[in-house]
N, C-alpha and C. Protein backbone atom coordinates (compact mmCIF):
# COMPACT_ATOMS: atom_id res chain seq x y z
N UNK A 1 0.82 -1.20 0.00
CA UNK A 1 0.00 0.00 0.00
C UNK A 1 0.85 1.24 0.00
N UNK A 2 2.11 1.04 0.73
CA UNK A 2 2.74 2.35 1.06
C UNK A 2 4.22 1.87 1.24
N UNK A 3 5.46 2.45 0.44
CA UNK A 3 6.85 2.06 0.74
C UNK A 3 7.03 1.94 2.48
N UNK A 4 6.03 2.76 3.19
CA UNK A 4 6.88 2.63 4.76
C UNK A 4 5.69 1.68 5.49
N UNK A 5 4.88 0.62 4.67
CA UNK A 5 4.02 -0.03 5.53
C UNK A 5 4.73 -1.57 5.72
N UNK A 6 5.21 -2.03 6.85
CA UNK A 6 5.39 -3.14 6.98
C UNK A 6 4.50 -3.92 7.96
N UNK A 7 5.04 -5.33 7.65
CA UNK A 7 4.48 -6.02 8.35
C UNK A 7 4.82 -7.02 9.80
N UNK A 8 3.95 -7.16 10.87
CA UNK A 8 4.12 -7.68 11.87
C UNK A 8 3.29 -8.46 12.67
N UNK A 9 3.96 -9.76 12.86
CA UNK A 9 2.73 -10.02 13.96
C UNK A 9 2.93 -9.68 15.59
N UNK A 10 1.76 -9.48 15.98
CA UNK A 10 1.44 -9.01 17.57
C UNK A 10 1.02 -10.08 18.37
N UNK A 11 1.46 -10.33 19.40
CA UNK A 11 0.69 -11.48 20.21
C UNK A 11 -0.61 -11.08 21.28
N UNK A 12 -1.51 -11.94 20.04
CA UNK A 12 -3.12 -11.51 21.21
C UNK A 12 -3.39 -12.81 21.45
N UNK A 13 -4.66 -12.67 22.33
CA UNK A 13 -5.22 -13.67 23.01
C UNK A 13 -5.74 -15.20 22.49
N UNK A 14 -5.50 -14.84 21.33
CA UNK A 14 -6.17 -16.58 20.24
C UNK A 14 -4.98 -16.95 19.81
N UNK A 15 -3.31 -16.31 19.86
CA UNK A 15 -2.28 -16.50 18.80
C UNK A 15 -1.67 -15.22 18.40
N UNK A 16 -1.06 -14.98 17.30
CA UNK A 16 -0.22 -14.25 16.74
C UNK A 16 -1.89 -13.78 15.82
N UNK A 17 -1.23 -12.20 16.16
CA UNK A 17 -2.12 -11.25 15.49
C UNK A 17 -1.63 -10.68 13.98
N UNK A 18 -1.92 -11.39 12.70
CA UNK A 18 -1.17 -9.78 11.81
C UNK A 18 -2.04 -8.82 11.63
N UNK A 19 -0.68 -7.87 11.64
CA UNK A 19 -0.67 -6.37 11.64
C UNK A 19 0.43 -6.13 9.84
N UNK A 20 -0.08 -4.85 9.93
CA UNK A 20 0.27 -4.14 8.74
C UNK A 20 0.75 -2.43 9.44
N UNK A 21 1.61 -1.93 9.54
CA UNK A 21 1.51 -0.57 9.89
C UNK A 21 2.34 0.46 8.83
N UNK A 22 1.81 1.37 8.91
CA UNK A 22 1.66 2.28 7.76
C UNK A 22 2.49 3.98 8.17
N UNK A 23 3.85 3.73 7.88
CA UNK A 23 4.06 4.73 8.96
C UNK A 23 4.37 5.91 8.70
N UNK A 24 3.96 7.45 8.78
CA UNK A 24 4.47 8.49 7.78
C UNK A 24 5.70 8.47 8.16
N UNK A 25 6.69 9.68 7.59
CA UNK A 25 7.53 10.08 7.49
C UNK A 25 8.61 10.62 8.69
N UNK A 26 7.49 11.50 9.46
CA UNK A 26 8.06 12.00 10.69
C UNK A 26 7.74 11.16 12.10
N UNK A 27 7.96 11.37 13.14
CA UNK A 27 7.05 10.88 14.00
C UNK A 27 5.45 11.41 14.30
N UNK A 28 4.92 10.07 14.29
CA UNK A 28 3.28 9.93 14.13
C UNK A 28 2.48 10.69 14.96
N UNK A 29 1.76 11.42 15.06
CA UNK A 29 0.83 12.55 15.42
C UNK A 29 -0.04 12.00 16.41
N UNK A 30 -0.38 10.38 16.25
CA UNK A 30 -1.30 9.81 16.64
C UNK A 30 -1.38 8.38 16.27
N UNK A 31 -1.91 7.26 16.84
CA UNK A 31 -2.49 6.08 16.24
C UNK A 31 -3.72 6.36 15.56
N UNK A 32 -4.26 5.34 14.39
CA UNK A 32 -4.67 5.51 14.01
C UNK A 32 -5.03 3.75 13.28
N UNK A 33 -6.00 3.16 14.25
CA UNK A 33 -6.56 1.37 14.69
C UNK A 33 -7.57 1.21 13.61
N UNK A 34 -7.25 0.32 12.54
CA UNK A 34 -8.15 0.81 11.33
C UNK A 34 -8.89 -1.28 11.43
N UNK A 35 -10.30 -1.47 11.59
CA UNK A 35 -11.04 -2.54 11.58
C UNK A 35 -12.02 -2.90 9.97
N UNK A 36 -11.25 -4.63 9.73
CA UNK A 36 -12.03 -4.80 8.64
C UNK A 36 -13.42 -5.41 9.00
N UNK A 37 -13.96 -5.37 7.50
CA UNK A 37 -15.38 -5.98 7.81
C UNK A 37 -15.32 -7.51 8.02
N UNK A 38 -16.71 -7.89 7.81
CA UNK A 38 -16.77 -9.24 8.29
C UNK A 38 -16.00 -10.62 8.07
N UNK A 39 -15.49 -11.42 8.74
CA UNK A 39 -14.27 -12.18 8.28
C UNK A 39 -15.04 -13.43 7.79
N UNK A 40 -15.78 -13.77 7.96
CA UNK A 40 -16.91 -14.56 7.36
C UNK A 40 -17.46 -14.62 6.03
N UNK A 41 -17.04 -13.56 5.60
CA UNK A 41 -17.46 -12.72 4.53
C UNK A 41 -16.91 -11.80 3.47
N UNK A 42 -15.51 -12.40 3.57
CA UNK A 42 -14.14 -12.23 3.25
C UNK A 42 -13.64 -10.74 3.17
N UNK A 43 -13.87 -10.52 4.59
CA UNK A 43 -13.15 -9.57 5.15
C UNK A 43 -12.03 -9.68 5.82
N UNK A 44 -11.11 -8.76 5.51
CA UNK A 44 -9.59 -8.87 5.74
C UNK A 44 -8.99 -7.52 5.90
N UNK A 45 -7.81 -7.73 6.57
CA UNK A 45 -7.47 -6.05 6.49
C UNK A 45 -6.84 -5.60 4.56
N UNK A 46 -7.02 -6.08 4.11
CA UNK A 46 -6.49 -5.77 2.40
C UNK A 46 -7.72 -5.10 1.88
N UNK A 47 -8.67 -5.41 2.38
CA UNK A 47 -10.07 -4.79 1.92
C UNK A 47 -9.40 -3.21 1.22
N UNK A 48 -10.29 -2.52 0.36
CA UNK A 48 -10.23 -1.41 -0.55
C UNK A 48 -10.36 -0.03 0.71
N UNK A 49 -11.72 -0.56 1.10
CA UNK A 49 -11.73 0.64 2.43
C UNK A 49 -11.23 0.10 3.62
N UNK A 50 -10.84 -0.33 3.70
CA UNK A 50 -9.62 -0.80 5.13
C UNK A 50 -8.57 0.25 4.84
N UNK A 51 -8.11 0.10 3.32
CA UNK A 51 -6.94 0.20 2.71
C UNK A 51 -6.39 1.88 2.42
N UNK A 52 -7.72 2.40 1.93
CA UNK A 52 -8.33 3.71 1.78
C UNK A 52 -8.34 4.81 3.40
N UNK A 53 -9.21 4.46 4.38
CA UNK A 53 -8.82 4.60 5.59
C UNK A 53 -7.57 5.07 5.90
N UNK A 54 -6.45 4.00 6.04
CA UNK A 54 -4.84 3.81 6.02
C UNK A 54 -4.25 4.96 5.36
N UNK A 55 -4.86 5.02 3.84
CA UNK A 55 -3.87 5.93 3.52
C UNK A 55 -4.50 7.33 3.90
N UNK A 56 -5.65 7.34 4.20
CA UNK A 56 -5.91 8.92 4.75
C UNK A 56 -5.46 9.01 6.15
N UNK A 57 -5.19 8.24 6.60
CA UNK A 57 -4.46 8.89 8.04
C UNK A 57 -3.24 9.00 7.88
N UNK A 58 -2.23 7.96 7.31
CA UNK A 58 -1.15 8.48 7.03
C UNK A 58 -0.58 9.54 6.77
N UNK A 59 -1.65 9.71 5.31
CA UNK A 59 -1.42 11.64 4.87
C UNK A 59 -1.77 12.20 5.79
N UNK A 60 -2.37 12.17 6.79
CA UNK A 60 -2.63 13.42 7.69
C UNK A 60 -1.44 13.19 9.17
N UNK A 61 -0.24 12.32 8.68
CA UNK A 61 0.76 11.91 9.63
C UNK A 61 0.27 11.07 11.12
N UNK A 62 -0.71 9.82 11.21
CA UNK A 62 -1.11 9.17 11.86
C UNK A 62 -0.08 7.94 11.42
N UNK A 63 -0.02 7.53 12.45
CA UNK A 63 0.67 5.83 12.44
C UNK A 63 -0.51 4.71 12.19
N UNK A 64 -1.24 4.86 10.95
CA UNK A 64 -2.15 4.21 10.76
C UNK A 64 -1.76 2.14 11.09
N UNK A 65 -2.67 1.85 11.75
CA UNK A 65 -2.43 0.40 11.91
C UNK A 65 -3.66 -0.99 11.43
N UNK A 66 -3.07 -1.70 10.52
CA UNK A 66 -4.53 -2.56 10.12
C UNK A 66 -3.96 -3.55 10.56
N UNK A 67 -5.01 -4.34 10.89
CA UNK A 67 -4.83 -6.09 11.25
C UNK A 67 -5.78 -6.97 10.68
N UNK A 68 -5.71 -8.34 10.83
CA UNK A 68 -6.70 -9.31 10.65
C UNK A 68 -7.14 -9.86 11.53
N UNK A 69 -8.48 -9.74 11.98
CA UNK A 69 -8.95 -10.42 13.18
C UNK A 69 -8.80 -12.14 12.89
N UNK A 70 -8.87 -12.74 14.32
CA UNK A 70 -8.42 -14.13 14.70
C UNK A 70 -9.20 -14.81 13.34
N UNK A 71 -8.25 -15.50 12.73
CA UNK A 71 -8.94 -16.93 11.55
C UNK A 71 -8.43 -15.83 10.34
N UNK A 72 -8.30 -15.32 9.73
CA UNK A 72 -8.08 -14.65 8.62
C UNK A 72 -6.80 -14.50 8.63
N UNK A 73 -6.10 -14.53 7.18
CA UNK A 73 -4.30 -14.67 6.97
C UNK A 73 -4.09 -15.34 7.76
N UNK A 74 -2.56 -14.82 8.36
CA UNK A 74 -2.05 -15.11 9.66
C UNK A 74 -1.91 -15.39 10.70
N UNK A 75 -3.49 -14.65 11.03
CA UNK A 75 -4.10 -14.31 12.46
C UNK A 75 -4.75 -15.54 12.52
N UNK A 76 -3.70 -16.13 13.98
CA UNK A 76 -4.56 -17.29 14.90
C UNK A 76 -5.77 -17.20 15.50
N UNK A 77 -6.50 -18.72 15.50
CA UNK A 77 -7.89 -18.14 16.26
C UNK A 77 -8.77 -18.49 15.47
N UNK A 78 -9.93 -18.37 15.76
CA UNK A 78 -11.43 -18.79 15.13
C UNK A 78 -11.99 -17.64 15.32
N UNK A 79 -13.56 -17.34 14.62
CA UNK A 79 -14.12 -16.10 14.60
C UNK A 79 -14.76 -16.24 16.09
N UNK A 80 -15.10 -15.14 16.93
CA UNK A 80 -15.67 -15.20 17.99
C UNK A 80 -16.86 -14.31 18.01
N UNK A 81 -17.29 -13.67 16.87
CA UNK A 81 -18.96 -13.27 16.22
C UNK A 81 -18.55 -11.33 17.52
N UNK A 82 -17.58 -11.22 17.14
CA UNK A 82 -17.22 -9.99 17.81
C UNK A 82 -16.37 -9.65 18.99
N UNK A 83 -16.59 -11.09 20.05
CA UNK A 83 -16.05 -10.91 21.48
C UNK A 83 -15.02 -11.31 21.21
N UNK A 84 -14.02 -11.96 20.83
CA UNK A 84 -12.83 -12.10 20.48
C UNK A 84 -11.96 -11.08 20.08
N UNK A 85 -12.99 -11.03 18.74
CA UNK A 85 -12.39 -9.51 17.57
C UNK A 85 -12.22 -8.34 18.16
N UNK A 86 -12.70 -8.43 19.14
CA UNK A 86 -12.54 -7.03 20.41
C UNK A 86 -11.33 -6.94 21.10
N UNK A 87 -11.50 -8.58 21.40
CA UNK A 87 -10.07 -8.47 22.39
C UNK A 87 -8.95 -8.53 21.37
N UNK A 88 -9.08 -9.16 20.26
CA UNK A 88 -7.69 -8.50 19.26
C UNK A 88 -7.60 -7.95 19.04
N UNK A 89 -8.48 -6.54 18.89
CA UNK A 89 -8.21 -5.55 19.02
C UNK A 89 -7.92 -4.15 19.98
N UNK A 90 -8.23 -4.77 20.86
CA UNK A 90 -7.47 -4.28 22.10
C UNK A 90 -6.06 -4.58 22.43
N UNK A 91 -5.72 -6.04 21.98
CA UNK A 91 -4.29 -6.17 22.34
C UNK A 91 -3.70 -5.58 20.99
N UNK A 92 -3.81 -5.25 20.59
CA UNK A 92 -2.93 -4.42 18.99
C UNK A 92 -2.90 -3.23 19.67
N UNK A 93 -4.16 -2.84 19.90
CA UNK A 93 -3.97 -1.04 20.33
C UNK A 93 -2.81 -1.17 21.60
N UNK A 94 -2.73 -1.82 22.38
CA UNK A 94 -2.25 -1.73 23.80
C UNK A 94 -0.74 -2.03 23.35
N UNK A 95 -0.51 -2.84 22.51
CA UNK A 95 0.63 -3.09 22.08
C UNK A 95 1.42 -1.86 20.86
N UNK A 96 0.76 -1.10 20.58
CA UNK A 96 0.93 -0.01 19.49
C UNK A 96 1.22 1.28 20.88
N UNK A 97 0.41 1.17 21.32
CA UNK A 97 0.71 2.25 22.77
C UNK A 97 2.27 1.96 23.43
N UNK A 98 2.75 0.65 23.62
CA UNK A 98 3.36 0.97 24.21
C UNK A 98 5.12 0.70 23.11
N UNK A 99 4.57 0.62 21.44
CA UNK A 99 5.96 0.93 20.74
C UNK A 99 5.83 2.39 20.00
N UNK A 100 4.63 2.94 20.77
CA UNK A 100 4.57 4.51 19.66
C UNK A 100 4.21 5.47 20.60
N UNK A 101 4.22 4.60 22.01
CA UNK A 101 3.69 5.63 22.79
C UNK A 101 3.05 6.38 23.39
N UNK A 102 2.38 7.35 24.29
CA UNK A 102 0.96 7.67 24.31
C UNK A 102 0.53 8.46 24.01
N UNK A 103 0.40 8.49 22.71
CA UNK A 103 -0.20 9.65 21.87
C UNK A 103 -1.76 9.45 21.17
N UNK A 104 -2.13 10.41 21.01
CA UNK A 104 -3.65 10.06 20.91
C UNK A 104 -4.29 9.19 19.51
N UNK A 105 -5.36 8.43 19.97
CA UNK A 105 -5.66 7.06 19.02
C UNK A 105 -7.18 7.71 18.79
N UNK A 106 -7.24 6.97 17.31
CA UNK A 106 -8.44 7.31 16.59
C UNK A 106 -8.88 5.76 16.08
N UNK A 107 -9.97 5.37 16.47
CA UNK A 107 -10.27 3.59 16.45
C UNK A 107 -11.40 4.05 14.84
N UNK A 108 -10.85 3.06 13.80
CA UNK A 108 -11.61 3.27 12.54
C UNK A 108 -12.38 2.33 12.11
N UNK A 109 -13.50 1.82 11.73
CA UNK A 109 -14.00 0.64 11.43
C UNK A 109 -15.19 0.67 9.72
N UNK A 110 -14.49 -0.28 9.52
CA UNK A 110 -15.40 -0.57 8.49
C UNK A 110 -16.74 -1.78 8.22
N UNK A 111 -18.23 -1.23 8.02
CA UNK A 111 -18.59 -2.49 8.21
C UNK A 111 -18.62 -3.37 9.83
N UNK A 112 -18.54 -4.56 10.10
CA UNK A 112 -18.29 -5.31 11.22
C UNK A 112 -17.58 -4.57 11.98
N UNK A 113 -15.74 -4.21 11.03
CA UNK A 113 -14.66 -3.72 11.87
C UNK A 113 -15.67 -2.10 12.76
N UNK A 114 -16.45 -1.76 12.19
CA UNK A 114 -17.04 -0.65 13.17
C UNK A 114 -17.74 -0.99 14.28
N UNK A 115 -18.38 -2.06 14.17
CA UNK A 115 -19.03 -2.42 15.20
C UNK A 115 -18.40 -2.91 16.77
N UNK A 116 -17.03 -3.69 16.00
CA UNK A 116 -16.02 -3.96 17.28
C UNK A 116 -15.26 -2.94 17.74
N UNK A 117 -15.01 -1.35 16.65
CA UNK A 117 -14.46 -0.09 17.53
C UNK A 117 -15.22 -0.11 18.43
N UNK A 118 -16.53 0.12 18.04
CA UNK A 118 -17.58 0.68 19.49
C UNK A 118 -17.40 -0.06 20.76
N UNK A 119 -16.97 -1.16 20.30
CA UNK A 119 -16.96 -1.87 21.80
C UNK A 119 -15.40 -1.99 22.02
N UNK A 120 -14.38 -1.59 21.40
CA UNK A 120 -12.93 -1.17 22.09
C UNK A 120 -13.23 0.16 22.50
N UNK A 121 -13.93 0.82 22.26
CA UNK A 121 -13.75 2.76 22.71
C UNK A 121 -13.98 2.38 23.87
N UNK A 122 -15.52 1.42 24.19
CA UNK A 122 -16.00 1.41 25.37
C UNK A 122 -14.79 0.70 26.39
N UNK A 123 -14.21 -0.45 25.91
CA UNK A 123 -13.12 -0.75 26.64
C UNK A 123 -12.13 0.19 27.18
N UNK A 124 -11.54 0.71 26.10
CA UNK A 124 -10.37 1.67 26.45
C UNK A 124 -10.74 3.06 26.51
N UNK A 125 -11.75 3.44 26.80
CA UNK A 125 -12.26 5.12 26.42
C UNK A 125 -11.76 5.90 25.30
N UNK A 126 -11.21 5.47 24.61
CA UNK A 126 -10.84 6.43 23.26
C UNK A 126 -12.51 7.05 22.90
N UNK A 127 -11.97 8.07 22.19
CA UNK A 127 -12.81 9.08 21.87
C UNK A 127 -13.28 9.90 20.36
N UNK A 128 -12.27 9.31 19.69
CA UNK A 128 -12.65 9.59 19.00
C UNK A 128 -12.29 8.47 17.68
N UNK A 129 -13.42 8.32 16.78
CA UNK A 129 -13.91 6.95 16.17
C UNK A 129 -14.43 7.64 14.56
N UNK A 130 -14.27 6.69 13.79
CA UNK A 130 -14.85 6.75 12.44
C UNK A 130 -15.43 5.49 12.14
N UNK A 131 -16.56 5.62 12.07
CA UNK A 131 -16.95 4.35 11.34
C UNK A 131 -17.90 4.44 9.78
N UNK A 132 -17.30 3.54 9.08
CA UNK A 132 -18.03 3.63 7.86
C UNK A 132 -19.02 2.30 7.42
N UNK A 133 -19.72 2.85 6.87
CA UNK A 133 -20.77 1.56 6.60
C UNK A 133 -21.38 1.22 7.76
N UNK A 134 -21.65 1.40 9.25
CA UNK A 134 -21.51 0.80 10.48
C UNK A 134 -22.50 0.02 9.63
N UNK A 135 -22.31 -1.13 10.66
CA UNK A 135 -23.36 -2.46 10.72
C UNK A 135 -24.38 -2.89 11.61
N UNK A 136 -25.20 -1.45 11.72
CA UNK A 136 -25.60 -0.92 13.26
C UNK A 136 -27.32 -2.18 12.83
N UNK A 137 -27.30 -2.86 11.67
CA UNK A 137 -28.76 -3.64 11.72
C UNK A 137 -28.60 -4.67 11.51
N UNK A 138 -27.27 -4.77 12.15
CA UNK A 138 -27.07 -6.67 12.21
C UNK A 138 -26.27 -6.77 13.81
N UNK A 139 -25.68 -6.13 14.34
CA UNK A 139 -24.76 -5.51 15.63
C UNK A 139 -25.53 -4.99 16.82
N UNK A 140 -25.57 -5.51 17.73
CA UNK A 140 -26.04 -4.41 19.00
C UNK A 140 -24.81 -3.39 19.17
N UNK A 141 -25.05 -2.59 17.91
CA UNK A 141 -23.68 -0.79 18.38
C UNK A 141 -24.55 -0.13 18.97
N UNK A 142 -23.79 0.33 20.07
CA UNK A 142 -24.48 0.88 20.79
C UNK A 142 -24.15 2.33 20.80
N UNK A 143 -24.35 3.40 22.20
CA UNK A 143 -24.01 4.75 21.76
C UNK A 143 -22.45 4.74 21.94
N UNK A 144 -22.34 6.23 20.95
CA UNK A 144 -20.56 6.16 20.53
C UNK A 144 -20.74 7.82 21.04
N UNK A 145 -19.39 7.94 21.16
CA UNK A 145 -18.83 9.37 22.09
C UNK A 145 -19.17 10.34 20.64
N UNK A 146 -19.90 11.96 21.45
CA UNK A 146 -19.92 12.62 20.33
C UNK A 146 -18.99 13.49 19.83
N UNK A 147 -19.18 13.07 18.16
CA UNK A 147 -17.95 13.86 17.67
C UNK A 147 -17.77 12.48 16.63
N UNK A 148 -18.17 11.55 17.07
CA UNK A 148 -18.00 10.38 16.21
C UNK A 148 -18.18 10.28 14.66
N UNK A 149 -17.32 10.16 13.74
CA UNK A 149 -17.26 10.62 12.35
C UNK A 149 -18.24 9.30 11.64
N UNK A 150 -19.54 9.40 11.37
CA UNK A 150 -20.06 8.52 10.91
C UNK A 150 -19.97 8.43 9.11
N UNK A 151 -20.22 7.85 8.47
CA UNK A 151 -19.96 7.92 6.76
C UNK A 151 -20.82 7.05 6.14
N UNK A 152 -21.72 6.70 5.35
CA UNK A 152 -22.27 5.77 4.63
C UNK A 152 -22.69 6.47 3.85
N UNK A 153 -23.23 4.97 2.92
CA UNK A 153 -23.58 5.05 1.26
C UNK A 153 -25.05 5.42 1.62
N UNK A 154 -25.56 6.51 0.09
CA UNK A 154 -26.65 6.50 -0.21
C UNK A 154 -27.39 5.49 -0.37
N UNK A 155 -26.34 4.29 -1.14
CA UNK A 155 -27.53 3.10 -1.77
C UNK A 155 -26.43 1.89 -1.27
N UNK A 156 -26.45 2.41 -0.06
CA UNK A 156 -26.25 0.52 0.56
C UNK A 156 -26.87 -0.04 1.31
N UNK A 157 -26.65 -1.41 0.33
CA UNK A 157 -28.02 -2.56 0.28
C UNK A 157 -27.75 -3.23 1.24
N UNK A 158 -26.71 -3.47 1.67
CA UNK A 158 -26.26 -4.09 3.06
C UNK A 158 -26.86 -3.49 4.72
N UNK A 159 -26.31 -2.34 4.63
CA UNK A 159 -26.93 -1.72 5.73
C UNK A 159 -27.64 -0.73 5.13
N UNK A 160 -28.95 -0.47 5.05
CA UNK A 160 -29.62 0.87 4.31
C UNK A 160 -29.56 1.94 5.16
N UNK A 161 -29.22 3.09 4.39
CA UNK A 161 -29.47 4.23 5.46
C UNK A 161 -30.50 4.83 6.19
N UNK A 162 -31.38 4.02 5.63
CA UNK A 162 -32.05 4.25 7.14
C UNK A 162 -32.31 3.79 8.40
N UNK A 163 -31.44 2.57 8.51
CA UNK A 163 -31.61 2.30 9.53
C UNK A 163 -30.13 2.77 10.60
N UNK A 164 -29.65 3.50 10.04
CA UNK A 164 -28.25 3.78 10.45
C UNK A 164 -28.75 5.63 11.01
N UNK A 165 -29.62 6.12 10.31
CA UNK A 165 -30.33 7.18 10.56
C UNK A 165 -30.98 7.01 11.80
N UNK A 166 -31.65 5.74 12.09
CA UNK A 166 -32.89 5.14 12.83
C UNK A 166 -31.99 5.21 14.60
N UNK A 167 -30.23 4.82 14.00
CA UNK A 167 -29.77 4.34 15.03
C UNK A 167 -28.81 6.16 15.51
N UNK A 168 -28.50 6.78 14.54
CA UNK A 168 -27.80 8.24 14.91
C UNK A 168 -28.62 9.00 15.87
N UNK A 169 -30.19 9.04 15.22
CA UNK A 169 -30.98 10.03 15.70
C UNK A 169 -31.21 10.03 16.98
N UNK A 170 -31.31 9.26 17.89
CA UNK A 170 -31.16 9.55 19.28
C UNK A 170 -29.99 10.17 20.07
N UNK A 171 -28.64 9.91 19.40
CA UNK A 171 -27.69 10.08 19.62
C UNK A 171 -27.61 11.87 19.00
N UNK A 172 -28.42 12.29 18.42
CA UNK A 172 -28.29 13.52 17.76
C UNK A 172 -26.85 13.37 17.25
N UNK A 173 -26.70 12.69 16.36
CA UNK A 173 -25.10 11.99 16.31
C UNK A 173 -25.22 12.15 14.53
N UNK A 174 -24.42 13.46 13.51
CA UNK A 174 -24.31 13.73 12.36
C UNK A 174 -24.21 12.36 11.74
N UNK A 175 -24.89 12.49 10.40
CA UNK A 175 -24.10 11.01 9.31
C UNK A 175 -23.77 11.83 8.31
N UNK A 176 -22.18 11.76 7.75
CA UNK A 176 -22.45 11.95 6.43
C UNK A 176 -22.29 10.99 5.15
N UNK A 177 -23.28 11.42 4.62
CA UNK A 177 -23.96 10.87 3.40
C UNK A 177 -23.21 11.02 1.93
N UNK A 178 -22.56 10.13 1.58
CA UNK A 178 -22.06 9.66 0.57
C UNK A 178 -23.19 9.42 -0.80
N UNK A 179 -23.75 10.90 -1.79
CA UNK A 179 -24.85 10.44 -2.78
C UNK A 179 -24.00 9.45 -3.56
N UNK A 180 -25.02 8.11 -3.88
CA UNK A 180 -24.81 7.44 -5.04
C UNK A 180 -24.10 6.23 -4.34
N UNK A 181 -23.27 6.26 -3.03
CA UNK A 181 -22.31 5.18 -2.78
C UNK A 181 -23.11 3.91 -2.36
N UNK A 182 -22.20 3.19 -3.08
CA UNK A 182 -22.98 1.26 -2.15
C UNK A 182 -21.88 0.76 -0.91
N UNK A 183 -22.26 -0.15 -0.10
CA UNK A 183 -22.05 -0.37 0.86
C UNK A 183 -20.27 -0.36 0.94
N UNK A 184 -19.67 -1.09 -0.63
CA UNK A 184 -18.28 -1.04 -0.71
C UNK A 184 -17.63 0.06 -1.48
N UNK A 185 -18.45 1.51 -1.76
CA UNK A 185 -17.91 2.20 -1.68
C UNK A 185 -17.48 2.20 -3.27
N UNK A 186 -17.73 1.20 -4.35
CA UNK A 186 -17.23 1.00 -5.26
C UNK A 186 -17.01 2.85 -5.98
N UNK A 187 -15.95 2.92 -6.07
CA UNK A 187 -16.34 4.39 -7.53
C UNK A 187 -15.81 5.42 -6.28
N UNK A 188 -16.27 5.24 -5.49
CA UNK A 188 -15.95 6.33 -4.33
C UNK A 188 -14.91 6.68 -3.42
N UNK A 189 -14.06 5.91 -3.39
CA UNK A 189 -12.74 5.91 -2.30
C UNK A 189 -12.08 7.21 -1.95
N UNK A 190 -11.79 7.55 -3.55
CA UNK A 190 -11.28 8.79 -3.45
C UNK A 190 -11.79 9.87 -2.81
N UNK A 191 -13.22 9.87 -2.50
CA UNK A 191 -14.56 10.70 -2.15
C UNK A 191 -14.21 10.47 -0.49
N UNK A 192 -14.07 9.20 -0.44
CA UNK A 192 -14.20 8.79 1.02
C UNK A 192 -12.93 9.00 1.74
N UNK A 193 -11.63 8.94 1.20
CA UNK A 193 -10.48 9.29 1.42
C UNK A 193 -10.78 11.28 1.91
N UNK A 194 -11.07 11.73 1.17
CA UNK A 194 -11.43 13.32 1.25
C UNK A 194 -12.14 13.08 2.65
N UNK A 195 -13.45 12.86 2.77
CA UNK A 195 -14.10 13.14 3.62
C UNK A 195 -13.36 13.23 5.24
N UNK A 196 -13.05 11.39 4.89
CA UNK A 196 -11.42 11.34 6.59
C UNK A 196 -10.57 12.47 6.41
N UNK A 197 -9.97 12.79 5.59
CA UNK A 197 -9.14 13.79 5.68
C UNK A 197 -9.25 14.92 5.75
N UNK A 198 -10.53 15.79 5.54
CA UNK A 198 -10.99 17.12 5.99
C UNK A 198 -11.54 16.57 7.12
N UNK A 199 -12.20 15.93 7.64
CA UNK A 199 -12.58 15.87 8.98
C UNK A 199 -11.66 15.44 9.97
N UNK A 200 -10.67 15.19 9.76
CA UNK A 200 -9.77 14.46 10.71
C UNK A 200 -8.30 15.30 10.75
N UNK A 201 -8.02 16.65 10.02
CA UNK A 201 -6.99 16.79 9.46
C UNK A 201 -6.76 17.72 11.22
């Protein structure tokens, strides 16, 4: 994806975790914990918007970090329908904290991978979150800290927007609305790359 992204595995709780980290130039501004979608469903951290994500934090000098939850590539382990995928992702973040330091983390999710930020923020209190596509009508996601950068497609068939509307509006919690996009974003990356990066810059 990027001359300075290498690769590593992390040791979490099912096995050896891979990781991918993406690292700018200077020292990193911030972490930046990027979650794929469903692994069931051949989700992986290589995904397009996993991938997309990555490189918008980078450009904005984040130590962007992707992994594969337990059973996918590398990553030891079986799927654990979220409670697992949580705790691998908690031990990545905790383990990224303590080779980059404690500088402030932005938990990103795509799809599924959004659904398991919500429940690492709640673990670790981080605060501030992007999730795209959430998978808020298949997921008990629950409420997310405000300020939370929400993103979805006009016309995705996967999660429709309205029920992602259904789930903001109590939260008085902004979505923005991607006209024309489907759930993977096809045609749009570049669109979606912009959006992280004026909002996050």
């Amino acid at each position: 994806m990027n001359p300075r992204t290498i690769e590593r595995l992390v040791p979490g709780p099912a096995g050896q975790i891979e990781t991918a980290w993406s690292l700018p130039g200077e020292p990193p501004r911030g972490i930046a914990l990027v979650a794929h979608p469903h692994p069931l469903y051949g989700g992986a951290m290589d995904n397009k918007v996993v991938q997309t994500l990555a490189k918008a934090f980078v450009g904005l000098g984040y130590a962007a970090i992707r992994f594969n939850f337990r059973g996918v590539g590398r990553s030891e382990g079986s799927h654990d329908e979220g409670r697992g995928e949580t705790d691998d992702a908690v031990a990545v973040l905790e383990f990224c904290r303590r080779e980059l330091g404690d500088i402030p983390v932005t938990l990103a999710g795509f799809s599924f991978g959004s659904f398991v930020q919500t429940r690492v923020a709640e673990r670790t209190g981080a605060k501030k979150l992007v999730l795209v596509g959430a998978a808020v009508n298949r997921f008990q996601v629950g409420t997310v800290p405000a300020g939370t950068l929400v993103i979805h497609g006009e016309q995705d068939d996967v999660v429709p927007l309205a029920d992602v509307l259904d789930w903001a509006r109590p939260q008085k919690l902004p979505v923005v609305v991607l006209p024309g996009a489907g759930h993977f974003f096809h045609g749009y990356l570049v669109e979606l790359k912009r959006i992280v990066g004026d909002a996050c810059r």
